[in-house]
C-alpha atoms as a PDB file:
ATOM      1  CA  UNK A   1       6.424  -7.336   8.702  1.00  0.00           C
ATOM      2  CA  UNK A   2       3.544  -6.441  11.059  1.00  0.00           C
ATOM      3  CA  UNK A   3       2.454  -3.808   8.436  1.00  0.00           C
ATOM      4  CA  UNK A   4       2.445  -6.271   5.538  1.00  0.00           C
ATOM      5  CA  UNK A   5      -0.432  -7.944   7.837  1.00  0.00           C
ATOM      6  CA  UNK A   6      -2.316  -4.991   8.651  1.00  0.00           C
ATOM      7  CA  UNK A   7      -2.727  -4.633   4.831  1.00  0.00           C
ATOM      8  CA  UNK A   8      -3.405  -8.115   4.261  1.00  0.00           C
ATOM      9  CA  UNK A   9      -6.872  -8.043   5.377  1.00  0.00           C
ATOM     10  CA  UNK A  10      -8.212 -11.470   4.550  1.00  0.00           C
ATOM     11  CA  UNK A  11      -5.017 -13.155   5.229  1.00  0.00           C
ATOM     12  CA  UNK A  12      -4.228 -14.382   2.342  1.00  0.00           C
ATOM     13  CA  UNK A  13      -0.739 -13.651   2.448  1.00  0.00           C
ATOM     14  CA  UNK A  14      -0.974 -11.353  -0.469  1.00  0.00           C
ATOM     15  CA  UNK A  15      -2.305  -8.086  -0.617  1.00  0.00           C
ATOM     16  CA  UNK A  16      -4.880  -7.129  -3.136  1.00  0.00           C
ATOM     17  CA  UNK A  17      -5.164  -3.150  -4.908  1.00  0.00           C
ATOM     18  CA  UNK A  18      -8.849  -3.364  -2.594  1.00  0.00           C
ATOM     19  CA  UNK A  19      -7.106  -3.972   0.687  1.00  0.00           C
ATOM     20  CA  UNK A  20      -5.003  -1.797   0.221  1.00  0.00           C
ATOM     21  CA  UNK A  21      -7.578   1.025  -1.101  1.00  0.00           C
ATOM     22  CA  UNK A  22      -9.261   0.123   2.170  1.00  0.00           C
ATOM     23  CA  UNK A  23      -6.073   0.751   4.445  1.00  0.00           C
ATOM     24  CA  UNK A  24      -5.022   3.774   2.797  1.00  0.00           C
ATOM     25  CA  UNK A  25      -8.292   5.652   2.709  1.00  0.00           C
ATOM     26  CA  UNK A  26      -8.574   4.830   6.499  1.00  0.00           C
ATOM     27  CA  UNK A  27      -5.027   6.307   7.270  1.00  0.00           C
ATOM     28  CA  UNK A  28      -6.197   9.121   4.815  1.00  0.00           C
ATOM     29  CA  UNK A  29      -9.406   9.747   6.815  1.00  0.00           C
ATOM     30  CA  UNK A  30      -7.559   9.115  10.263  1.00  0.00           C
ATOM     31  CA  UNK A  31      -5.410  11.843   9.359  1.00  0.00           C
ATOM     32  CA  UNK A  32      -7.757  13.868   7.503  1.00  0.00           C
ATOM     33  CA  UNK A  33      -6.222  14.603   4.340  1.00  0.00           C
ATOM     34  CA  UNK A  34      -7.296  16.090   1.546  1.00  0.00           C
ATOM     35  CA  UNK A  35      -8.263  13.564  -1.298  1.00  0.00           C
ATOM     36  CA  UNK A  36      -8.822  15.579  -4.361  1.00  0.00           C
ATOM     37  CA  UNK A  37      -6.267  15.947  -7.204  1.00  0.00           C
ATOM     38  CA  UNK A  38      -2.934  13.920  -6.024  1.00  0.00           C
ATOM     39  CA  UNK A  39      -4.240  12.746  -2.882  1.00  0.00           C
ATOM     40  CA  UNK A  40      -6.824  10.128  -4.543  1.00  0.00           C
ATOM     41  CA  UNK A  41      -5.718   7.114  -1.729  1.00  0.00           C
ATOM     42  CA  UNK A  42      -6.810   4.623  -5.429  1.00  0.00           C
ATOM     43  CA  UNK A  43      -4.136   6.902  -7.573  1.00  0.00           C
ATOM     44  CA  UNK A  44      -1.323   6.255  -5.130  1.00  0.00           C
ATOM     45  CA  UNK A  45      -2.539   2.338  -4.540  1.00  0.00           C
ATOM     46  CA  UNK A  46      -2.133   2.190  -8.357  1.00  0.00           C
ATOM     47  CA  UNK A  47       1.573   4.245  -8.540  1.00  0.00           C
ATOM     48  CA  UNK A  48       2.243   1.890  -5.310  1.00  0.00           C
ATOM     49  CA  UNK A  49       1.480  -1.713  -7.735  1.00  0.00           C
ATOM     50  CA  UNK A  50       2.648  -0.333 -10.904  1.00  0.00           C
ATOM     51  CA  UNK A  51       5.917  -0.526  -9.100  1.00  0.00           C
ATOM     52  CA  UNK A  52       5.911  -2.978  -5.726  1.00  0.00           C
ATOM     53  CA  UNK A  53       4.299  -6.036  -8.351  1.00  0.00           C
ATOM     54  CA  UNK A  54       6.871  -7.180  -9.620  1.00  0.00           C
ATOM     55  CA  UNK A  55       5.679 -10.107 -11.533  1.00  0.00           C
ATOM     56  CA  UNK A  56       2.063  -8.253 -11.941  1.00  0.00           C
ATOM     57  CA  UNK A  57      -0.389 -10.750 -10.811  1.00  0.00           C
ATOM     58  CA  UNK A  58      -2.112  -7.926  -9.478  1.00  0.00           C
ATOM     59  CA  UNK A  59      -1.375  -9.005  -5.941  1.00  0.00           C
ATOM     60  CA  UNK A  60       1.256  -7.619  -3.391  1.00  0.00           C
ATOM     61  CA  UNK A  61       3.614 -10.989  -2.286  1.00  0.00           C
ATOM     62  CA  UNK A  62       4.862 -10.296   1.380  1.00  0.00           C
ATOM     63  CA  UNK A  63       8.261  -9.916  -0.651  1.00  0.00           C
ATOM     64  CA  UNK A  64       7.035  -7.662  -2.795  1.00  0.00           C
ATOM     65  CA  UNK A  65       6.091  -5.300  -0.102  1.00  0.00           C
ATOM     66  CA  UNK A  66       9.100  -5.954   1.823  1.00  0.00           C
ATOM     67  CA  UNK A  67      11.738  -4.610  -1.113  1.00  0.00           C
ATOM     68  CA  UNK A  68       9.039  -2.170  -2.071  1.00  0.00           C
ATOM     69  CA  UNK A  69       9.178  -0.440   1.040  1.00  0.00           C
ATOM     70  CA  UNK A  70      12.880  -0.631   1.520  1.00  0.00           C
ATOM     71  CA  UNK A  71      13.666   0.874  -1.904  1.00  0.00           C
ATOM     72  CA  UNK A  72      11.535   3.280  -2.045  1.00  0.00           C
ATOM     73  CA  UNK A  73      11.055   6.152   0.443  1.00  0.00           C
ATOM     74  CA  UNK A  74       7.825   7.541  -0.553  1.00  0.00           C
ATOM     75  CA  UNK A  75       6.013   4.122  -0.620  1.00  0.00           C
ATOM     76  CA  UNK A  76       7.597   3.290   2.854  1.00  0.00           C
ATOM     77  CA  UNK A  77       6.077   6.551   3.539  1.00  0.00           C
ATOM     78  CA  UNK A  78       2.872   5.640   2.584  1.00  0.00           C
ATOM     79  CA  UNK A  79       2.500   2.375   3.586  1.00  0.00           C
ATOM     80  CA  UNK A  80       4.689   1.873   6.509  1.00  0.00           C
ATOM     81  CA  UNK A  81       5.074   6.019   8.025  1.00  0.00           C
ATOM     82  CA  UNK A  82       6.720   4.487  11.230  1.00  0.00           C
ATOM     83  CA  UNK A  83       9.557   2.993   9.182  1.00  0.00           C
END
């Protein structure tokens, strides 16, 4: 659940596609990956909500990320590597 927070920047308790742009480039440049081609942090933000929002308010729920992470290993991957 701590990781749900760390993406919910204004603390909202939902997680918008910008907060989560902004966490994901950060672990991107933290890490110093590549982002050209299939590393664009804003493609995998948008493969991550096309199928983590459920009801597609454009916002992550807590839920949301919750079941998203445990169903799917390469978003738990992304979002939550120590999982």
């Amino acid at each position: 659940e701590w990781a749900f927070t760390m993406y919910d920047i204004n603390g909202d308790q939902r997680i918008s596609k910008h907060e989560m742009s902004c966490v994901v480039e950060s672990m991107f440049d933290l890490l110093g990956k590549d982002r050209k081609g299939g590393n664009d942090p804003r493609r995998h933000v948008d493969e991550i909500f096309s199928q983590i929002d459920s009801n597609h308010d454009n916002y992550v729920s807590k839920d949301e990320f919750l079941s998203g992470c445990k169903a799917d290993e390469k978003i738990r991957t992304i979002l939550a590597p120590q999982y």
